[in-house]
N, C-alpha and C. Protein backbone atom coordinates (compact mmCIF):
# COMPACT_ATOMS: atom_id res chain seq x y z
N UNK A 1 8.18 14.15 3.32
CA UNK A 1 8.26 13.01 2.43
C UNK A 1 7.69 13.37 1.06
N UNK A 2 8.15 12.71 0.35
CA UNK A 2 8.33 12.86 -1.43
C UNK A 2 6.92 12.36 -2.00
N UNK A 3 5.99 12.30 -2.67
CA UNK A 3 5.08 11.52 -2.99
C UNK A 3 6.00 10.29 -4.42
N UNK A 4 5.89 9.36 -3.66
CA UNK A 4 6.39 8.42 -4.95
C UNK A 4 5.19 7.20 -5.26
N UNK A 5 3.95 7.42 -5.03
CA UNK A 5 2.86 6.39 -5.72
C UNK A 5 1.88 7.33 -5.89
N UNK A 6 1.97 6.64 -7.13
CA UNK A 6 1.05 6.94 -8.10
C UNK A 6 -0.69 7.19 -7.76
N UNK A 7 -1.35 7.48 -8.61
CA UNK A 7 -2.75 7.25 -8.46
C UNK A 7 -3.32 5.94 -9.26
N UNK A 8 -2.62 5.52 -9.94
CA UNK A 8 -3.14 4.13 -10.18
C UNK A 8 -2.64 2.98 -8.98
N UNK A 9 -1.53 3.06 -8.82
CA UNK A 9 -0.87 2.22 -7.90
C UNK A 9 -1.59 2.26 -6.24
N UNK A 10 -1.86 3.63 -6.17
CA UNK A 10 -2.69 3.97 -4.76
C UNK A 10 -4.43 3.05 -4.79
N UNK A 11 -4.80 2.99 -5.53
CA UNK A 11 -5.79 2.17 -5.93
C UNK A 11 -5.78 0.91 -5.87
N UNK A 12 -4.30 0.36 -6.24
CA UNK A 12 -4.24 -1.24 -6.23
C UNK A 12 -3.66 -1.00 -5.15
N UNK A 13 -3.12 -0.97 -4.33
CA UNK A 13 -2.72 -0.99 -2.91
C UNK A 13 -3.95 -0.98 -1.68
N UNK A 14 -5.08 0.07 -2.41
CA UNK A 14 -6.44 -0.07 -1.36
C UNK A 14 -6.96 -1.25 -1.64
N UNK A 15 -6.87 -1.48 -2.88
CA UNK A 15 -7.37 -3.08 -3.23
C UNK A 15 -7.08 -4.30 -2.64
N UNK A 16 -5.60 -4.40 -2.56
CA UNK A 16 -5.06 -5.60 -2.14
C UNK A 16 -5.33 -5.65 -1.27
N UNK A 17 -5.36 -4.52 0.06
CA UNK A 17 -5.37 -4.30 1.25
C UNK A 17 -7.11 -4.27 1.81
N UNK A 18 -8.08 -4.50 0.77
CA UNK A 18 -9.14 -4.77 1.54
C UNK A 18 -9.22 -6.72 1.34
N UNK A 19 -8.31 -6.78 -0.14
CA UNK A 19 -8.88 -8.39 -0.06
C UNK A 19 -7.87 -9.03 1.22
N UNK A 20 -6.60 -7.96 1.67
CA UNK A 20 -5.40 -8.83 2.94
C UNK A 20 -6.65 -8.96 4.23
N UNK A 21 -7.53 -7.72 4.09
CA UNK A 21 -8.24 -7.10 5.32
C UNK A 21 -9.40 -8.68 4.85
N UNK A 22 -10.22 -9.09 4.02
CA UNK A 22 -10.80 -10.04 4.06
C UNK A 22 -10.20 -11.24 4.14
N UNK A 23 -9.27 -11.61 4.15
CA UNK A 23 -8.16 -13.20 4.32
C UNK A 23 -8.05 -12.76 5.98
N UNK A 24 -7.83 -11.52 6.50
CA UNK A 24 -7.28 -11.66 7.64
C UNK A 24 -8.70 -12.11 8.57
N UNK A 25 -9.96 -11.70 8.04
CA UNK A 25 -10.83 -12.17 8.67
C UNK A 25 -11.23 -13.19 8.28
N UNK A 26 -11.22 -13.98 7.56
CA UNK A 26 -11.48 -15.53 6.98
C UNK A 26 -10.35 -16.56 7.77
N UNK A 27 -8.89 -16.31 7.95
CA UNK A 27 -8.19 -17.29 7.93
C UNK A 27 -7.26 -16.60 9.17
N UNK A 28 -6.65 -15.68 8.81
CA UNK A 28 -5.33 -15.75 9.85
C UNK A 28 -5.23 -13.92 10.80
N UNK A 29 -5.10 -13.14 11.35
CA UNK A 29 -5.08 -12.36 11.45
C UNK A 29 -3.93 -11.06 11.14
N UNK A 30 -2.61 -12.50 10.86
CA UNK A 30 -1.34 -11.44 10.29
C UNK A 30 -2.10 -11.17 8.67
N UNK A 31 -2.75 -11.28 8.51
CA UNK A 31 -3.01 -10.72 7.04
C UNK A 31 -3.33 -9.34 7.26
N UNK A 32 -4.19 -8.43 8.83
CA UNK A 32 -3.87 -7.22 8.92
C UNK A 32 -3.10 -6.77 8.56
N UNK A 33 -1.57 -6.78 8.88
CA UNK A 33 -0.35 -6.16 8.95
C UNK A 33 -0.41 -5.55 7.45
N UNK A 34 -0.38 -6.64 6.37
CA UNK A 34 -0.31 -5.95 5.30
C UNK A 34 -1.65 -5.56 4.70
N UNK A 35 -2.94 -5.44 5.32
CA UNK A 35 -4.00 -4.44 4.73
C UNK A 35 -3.55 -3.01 5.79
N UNK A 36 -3.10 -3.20 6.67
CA UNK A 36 -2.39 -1.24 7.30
C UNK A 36 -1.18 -1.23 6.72
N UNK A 37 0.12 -1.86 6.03
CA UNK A 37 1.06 -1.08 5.26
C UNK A 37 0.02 -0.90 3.57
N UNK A 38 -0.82 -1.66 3.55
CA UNK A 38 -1.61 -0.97 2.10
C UNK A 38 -1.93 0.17 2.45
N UNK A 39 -3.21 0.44 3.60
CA UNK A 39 -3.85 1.59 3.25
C UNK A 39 -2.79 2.31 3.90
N UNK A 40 -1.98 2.12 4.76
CA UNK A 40 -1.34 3.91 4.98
C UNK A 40 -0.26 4.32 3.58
N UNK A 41 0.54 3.23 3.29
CA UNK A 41 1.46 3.76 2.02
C UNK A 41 0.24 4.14 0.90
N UNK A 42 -0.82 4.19 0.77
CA UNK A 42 -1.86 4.41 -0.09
C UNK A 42 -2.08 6.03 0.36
N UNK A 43 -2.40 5.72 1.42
CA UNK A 43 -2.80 7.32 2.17
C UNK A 43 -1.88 8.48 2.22
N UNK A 44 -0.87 7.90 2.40
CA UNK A 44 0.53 8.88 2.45
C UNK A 44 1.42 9.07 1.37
N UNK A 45 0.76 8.43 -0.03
CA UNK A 45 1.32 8.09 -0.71
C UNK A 45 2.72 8.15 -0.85
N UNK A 46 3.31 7.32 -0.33
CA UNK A 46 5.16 7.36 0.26
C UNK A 46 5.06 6.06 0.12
N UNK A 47 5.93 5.31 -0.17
CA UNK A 47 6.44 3.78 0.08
C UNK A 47 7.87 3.57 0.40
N UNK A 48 8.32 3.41 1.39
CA UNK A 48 9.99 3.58 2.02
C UNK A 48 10.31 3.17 1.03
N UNK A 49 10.17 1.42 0.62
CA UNK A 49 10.55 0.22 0.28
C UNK A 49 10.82 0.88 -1.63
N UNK A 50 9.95 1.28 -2.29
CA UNK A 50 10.17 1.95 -3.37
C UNK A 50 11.18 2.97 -3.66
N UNK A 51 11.12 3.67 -2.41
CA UNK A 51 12.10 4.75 -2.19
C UNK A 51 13.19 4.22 -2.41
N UNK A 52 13.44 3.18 -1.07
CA UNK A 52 15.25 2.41 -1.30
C UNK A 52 15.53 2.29 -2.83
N UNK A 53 14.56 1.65 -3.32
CA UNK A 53 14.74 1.34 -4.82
C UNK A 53 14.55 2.32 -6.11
N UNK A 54 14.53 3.64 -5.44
CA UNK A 54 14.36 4.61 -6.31
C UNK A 54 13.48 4.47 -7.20
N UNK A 55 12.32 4.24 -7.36
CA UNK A 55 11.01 4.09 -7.74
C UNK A 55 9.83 5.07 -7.65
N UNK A 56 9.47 5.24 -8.49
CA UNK A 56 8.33 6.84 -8.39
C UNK A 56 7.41 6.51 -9.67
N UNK A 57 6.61 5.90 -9.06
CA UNK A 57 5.06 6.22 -9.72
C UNK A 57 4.52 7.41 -9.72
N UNK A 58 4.78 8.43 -8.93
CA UNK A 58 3.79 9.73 -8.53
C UNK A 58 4.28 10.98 -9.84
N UNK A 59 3.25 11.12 -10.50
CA UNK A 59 3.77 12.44 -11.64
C UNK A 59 3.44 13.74 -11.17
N UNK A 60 4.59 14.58 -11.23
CA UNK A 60 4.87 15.43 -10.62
C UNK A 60 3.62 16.79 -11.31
């Protein structure tokens, strides 16, 4: 796999995904789902969904 996110974008993705990871413990627990597609598309920096859309944050 291709790296297509960025290092800024990898950052806001750990972000969102700790405040999904704090909603999921305040309120509902599907808010997991999207703090693990944050941190792994963060980690792996790959995002399918960008891909389809031909999208590349990542500088080569």
């Amino acid at each position: 796999m291709e790296c297509n996110v960025g290092k800024t974008e990898q950052v806001v993705r750990v972000i969102i995904a700790l405040v999904a990871a704090w909603l999921g413990y305040k309120y509902s627990a599907w808010w997991y789902v999207l703090t693990a597609v944050g941190i792994l598309t963060a980690a792996m920096r790959f995002c399918p969904l960008t891909h389809l859309l031909g999208i590349n944050t990542c500088k080569n």
